[in-house]
N, C-alpha and C. Protein backbone atom coordinates (compact mmCIF):
# COMPACT_ATOMS: atom_id res chain seq x y z
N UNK A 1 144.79 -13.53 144.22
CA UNK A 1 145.86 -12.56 144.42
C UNK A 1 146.49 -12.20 143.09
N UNK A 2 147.07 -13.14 142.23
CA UNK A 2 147.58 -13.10 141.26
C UNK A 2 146.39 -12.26 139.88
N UNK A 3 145.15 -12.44 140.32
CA UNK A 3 144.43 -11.48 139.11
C UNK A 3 144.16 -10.23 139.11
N UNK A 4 144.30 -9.87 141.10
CA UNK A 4 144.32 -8.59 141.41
C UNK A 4 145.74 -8.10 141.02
N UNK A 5 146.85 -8.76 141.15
CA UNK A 5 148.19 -7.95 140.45
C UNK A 5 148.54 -7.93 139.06
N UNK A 6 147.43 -8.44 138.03
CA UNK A 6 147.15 -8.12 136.80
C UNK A 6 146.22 -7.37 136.28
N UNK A 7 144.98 -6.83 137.32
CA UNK A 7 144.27 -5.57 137.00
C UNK A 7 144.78 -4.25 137.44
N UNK A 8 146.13 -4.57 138.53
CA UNK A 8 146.46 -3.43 139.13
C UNK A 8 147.77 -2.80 137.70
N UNK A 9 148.38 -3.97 137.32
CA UNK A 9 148.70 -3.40 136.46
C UNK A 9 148.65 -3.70 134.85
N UNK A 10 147.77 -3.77 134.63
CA UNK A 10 146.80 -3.38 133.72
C UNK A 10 146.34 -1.87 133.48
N UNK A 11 145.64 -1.57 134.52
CA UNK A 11 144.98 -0.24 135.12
C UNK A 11 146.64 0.70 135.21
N UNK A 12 147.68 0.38 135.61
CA UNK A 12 148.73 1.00 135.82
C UNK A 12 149.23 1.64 134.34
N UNK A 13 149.27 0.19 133.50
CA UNK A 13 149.79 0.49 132.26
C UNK A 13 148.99 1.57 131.53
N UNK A 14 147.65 1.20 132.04
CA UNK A 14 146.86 2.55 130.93
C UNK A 14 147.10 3.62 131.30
N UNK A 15 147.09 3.93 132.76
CA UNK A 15 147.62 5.53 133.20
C UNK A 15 148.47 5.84 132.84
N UNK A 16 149.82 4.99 132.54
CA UNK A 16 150.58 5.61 131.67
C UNK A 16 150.28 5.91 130.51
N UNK A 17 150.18 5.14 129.76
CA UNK A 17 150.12 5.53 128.10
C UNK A 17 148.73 6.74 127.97
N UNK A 18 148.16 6.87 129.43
CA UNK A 18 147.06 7.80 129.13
C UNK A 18 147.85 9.28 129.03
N UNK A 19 148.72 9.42 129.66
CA UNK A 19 149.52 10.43 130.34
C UNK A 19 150.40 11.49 129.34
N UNK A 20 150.06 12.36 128.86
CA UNK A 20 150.67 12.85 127.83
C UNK A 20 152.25 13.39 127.87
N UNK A 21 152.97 12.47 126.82
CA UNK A 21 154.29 12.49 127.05
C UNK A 21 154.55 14.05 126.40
N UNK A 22 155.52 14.87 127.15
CA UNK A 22 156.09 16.16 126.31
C UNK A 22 156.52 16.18 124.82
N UNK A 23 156.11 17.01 123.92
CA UNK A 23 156.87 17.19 122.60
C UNK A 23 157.95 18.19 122.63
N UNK A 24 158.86 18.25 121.89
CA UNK A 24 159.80 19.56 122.01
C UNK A 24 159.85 20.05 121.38
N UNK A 25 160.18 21.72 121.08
CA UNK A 25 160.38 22.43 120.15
C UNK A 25 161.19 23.04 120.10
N UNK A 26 162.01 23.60 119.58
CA UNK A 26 163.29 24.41 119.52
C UNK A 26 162.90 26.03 120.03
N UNK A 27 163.51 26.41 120.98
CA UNK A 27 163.80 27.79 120.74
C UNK A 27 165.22 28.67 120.43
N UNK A 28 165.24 29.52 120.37
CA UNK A 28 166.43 30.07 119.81
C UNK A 28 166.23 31.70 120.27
N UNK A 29 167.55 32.06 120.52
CA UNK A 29 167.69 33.81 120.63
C UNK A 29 168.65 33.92 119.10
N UNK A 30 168.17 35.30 118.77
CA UNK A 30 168.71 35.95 118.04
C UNK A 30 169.58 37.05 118.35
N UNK A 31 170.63 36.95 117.59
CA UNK A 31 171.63 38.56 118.36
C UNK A 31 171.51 39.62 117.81
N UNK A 32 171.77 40.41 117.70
CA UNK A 32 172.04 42.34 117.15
C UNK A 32 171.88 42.08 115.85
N UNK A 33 172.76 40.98 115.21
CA UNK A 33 172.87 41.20 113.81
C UNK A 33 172.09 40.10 113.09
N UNK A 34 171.25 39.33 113.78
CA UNK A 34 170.08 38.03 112.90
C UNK A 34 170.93 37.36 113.11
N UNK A 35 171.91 36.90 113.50
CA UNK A 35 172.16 35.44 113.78
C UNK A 35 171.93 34.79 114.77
N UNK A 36 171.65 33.16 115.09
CA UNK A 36 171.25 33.16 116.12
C UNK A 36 172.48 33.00 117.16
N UNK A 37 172.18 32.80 118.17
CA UNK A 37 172.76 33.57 119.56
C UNK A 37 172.98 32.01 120.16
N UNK A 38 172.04 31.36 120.38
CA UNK A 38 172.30 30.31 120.80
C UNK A 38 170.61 29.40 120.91
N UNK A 39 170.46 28.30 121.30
CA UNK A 39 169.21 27.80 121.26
C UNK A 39 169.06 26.47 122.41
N UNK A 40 168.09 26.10 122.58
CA UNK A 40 168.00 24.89 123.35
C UNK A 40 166.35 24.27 122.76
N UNK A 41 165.93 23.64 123.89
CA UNK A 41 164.75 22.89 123.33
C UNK A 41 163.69 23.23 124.62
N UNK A 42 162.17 23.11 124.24
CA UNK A 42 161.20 23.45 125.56
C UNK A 42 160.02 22.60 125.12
N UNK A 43 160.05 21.61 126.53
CA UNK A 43 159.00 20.41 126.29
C UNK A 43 157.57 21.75 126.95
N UNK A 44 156.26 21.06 125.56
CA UNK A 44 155.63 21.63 125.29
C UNK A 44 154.14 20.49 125.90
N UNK A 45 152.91 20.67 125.32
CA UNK A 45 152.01 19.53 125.34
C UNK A 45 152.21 19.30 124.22
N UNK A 46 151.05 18.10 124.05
CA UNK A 46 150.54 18.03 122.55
C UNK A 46 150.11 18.85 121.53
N UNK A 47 148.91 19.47 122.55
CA UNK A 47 147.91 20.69 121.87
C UNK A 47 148.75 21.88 121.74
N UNK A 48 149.73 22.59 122.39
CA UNK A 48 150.34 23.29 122.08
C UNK A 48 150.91 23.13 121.07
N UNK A 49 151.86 22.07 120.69
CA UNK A 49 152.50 21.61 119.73
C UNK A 49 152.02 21.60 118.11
N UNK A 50 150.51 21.02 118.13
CA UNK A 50 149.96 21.23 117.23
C UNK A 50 149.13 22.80 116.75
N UNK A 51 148.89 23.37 117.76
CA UNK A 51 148.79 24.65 117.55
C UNK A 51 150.06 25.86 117.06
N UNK A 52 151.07 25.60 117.40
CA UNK A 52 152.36 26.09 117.51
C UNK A 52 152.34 25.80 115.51
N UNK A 53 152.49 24.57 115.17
CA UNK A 53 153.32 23.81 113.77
C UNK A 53 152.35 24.55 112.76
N UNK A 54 150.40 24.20 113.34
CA UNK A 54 149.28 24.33 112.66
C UNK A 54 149.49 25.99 111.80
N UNK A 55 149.84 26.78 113.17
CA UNK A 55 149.70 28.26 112.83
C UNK A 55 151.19 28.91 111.73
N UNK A 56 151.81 28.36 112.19
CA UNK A 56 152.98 28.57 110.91
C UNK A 56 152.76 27.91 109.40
N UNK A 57 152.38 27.63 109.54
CA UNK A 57 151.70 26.56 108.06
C UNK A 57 153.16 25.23 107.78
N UNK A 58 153.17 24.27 107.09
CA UNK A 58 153.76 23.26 106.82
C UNK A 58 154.30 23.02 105.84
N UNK A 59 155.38 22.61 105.83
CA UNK A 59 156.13 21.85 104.50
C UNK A 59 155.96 20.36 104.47
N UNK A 60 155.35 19.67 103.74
CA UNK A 60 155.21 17.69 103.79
C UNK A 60 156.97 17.55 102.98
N UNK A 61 157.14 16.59 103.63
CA UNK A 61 158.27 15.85 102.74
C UNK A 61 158.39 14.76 102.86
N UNK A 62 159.02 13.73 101.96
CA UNK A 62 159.29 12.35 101.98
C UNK A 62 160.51 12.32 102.60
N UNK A 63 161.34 13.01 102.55
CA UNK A 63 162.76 12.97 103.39
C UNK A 63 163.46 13.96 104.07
N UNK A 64 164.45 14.23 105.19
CA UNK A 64 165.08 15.28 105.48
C UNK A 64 165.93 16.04 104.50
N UNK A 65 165.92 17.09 104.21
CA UNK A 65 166.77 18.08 103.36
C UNK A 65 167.71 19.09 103.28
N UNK A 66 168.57 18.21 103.40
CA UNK A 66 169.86 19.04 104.26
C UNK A 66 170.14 20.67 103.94
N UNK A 67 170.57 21.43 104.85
CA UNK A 67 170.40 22.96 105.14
C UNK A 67 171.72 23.25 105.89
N UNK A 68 171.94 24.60 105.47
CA UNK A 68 173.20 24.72 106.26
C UNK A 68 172.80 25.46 107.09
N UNK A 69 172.59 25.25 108.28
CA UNK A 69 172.44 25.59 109.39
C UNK A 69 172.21 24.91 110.61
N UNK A 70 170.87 24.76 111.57
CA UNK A 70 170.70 24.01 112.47
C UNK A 70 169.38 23.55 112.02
N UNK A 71 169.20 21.97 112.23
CA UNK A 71 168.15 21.26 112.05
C UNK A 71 167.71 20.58 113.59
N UNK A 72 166.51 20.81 113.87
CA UNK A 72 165.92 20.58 115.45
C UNK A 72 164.98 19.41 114.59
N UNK A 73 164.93 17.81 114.76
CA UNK A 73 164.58 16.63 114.37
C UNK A 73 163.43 15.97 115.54
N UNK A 74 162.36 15.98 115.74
CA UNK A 74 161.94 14.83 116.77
C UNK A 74 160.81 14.06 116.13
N UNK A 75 160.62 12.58 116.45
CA UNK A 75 159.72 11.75 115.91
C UNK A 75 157.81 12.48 116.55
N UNK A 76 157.20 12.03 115.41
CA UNK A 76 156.01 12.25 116.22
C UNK A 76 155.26 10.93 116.10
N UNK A 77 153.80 10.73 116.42
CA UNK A 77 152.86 9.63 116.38
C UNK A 77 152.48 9.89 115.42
N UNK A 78 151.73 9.05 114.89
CA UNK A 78 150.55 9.36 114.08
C UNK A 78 149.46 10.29 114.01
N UNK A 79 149.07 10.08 115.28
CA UNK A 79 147.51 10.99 115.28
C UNK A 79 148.16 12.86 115.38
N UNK A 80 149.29 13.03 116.23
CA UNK A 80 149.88 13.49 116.11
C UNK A 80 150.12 14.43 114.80
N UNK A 81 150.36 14.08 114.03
CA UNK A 81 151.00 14.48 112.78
C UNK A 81 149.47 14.92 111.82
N UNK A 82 148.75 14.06 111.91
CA UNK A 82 147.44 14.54 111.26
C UNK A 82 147.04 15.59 111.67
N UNK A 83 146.87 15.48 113.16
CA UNK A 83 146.15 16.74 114.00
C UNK A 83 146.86 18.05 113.26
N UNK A 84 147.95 17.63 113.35
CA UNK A 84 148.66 19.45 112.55
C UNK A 84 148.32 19.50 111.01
N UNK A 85 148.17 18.60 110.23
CA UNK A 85 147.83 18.49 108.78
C UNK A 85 146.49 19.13 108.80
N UNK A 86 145.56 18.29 109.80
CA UNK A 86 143.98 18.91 109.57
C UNK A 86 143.93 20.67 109.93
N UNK A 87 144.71 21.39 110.92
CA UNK A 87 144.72 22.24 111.59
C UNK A 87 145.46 23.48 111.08
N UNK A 88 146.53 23.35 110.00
CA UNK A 88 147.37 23.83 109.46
C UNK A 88 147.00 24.70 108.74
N UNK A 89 147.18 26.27 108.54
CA UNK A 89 146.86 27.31 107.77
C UNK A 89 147.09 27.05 106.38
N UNK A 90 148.37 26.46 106.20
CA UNK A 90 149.18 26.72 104.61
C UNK A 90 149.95 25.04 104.65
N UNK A 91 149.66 24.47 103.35
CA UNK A 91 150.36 23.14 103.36
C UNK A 91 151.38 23.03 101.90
N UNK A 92 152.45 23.30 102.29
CA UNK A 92 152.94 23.20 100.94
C UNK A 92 153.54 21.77 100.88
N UNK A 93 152.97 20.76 99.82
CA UNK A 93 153.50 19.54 99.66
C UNK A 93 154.59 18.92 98.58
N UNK A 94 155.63 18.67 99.46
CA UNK A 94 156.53 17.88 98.63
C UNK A 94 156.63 16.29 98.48
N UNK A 95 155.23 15.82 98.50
CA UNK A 95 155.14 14.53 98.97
C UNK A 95 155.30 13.85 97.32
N UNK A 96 156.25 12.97 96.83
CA UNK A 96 156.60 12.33 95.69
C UNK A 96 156.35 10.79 95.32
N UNK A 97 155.49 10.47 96.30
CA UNK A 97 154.84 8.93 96.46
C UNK A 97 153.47 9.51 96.63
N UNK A 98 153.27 8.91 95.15
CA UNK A 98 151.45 9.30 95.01
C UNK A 98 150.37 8.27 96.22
N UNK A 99 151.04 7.39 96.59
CA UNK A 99 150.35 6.23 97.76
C UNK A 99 150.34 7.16 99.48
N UNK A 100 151.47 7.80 99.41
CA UNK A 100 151.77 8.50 100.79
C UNK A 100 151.11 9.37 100.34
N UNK A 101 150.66 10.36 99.43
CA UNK A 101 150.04 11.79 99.49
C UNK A 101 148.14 11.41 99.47
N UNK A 102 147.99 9.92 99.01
CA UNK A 102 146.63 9.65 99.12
C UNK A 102 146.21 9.36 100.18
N UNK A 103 147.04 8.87 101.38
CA UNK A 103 146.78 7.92 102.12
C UNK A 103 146.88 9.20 103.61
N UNK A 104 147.65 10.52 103.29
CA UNK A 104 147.59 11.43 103.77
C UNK A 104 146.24 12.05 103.99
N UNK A 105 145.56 12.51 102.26
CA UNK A 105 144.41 13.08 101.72
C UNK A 105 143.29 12.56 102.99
N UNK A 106 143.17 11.49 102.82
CA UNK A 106 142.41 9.74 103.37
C UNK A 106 142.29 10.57 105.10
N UNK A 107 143.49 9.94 105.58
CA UNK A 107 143.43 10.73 106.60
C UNK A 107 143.37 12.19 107.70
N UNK A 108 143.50 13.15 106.62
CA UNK A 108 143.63 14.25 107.21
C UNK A 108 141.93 15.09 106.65
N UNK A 109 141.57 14.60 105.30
CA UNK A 109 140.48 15.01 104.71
C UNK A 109 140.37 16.48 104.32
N UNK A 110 141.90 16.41 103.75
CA UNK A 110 142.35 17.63 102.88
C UNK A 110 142.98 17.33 101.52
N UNK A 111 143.20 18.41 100.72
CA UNK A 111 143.88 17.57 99.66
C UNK A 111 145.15 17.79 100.03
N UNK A 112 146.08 16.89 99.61
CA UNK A 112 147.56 16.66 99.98
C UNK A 112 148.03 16.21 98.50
N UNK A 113 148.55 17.37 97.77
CA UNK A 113 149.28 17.19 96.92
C UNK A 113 150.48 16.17 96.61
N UNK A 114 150.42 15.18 95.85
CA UNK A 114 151.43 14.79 94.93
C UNK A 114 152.31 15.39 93.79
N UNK A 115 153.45 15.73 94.55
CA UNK A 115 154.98 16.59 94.03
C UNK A 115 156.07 16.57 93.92
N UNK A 116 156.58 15.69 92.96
CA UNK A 116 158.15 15.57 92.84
C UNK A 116 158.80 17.25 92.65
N UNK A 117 158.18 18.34 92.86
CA UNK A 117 159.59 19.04 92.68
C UNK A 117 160.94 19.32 94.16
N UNK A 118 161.24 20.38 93.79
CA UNK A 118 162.89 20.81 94.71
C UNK A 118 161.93 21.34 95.89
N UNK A 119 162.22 21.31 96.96
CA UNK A 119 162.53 22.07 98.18
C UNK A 119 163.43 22.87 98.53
N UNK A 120 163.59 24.36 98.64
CA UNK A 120 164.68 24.50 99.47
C UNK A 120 164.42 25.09 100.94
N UNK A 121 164.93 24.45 101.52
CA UNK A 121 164.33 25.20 103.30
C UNK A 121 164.73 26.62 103.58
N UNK A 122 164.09 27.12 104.37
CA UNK A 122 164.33 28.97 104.55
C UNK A 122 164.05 28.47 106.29
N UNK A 123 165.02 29.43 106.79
CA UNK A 123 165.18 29.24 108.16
C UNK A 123 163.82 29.81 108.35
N UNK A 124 163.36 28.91 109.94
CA UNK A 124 162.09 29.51 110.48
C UNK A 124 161.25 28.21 109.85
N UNK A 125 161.33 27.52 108.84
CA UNK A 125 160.31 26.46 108.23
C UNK A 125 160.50 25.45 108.96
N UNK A 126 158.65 24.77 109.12
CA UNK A 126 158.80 23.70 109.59
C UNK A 126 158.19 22.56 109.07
N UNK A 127 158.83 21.36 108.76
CA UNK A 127 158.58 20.39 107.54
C UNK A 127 158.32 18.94 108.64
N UNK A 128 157.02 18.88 108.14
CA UNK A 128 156.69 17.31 108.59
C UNK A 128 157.09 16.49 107.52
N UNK A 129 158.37 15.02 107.72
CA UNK A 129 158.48 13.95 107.15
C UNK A 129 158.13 13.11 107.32
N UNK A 130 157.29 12.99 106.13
CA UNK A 130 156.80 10.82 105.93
C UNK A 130 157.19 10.30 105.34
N UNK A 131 158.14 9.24 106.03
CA UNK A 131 158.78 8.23 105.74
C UNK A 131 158.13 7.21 105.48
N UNK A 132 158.82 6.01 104.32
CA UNK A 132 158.31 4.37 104.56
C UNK A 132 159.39 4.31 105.77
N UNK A 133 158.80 3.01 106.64
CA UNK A 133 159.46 2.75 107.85
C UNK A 133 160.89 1.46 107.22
N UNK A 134 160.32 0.97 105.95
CA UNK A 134 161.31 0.01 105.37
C UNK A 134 161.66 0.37 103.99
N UNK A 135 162.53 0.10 103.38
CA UNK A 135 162.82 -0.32 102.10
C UNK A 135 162.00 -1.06 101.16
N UNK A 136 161.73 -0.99 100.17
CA UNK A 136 160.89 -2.18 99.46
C UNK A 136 161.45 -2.43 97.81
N UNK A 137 161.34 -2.94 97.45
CA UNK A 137 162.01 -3.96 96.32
C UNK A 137 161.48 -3.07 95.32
N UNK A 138 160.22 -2.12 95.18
CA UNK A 138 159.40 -1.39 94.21
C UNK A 138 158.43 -0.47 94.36
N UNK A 139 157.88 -0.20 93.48
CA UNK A 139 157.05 0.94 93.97
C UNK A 139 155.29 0.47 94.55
N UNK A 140 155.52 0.85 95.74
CA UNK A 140 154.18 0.49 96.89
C UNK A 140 153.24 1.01 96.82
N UNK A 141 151.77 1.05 96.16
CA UNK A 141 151.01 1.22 95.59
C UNK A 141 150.00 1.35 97.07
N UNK A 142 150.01 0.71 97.93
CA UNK A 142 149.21 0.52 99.06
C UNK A 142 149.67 0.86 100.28
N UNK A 143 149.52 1.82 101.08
CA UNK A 143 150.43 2.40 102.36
C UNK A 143 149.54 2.74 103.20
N UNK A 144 149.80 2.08 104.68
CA UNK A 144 148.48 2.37 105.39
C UNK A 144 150.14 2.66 107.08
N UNK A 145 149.00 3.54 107.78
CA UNK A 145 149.70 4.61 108.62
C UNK A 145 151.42 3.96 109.50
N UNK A 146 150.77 2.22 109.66
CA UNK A 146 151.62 1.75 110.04
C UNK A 146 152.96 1.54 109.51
N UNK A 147 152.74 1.65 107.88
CA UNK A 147 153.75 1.84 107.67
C UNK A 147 155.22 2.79 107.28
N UNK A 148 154.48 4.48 107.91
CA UNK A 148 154.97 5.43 107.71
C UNK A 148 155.76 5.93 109.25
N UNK A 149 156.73 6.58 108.90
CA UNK A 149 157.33 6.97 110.37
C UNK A 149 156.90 8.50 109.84
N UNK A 150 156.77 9.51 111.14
CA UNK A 150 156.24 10.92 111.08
C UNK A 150 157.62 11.76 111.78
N UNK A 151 158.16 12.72 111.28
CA UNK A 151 159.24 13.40 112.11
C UNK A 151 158.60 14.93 111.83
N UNK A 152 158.84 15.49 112.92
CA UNK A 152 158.71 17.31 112.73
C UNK A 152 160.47 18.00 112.59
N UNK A 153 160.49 18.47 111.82
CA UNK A 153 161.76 19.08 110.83
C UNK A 153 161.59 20.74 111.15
N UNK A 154 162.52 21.34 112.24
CA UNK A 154 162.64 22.71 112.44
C UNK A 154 164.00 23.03 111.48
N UNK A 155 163.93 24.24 110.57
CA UNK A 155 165.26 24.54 110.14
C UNK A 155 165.35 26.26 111.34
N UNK A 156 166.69 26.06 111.88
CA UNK A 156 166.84 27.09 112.29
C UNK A 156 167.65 28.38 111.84
């Protein structure tokens, strides 16, 4: 009894995690005069999602970059975040950790520039951030996926 209520959920747990959770994206109206009007959010799929980010082309960054306006923030996965890197028309990289822009390259099997310069955001841009997930005492020479957090960055 007890091994059948560990294959049942077993088998349960995978249907979930099989099950594709919604991503969100910002939408927004605009009024008479270009400002916006008001906005909310619209859970999307995956594939949409990455088609949606892919076709606008990308900004990489190591961090959020504050803007005066509205910033729409949500975490992504991993595979996630590549899928739009590999798929992406235009990649402009602000990635300033030569370990994160290799380890990008590695995985997406594009080149992913290493770039300390300025960013400034222009409404309508949308910037994937890779984060280290911790702090570290120095500079980390070796970075593998686990240790990066992925966010999609709408400026509105």
């Amino acid at each position: 009894m007890s091994e059948n209520k560990n294959k049942a959920a077993a088998e349960g747990g995978q249907a979930a995690a099989s099950r594709e959770a919604p991503i969100y994206i910002p939408q927004w109206k605009v009024d008479g005069s270009g400002y916006i009007a008001g906005w909310g959010t619209a859970a999307i799929s995956r594939e949409e999602f990455v088609r949606e980010v892919a076709n606008r082309g990308v900004v990489l960054l190591n961090a959020a970059v504050p803007y005066e306006g509205f910033m729409f923030i949500q975490k992504l996965d991993v595979s996630t975040a590549v899928e739009v890197l590999r798929r992406a028309n235009d990649i402009k990289s602000f990635i300033g950790h030569e370990a994160t822009a290799r380890l990008l390259a590695s995985l997406t099997g594009r080149e992913i520039a290493y770039n300390r310069g300025m960013y400034a955001p222009k409404p309508g841009d949308v910037a994937l951030v890779i984060r280290l997930r911790s702090r570290t005492g120095g500079d980390v020479k070796d970075v593998k996926p686990d240790d990066l957090e992925f966010l999609a960055l709408w400026y509105l």
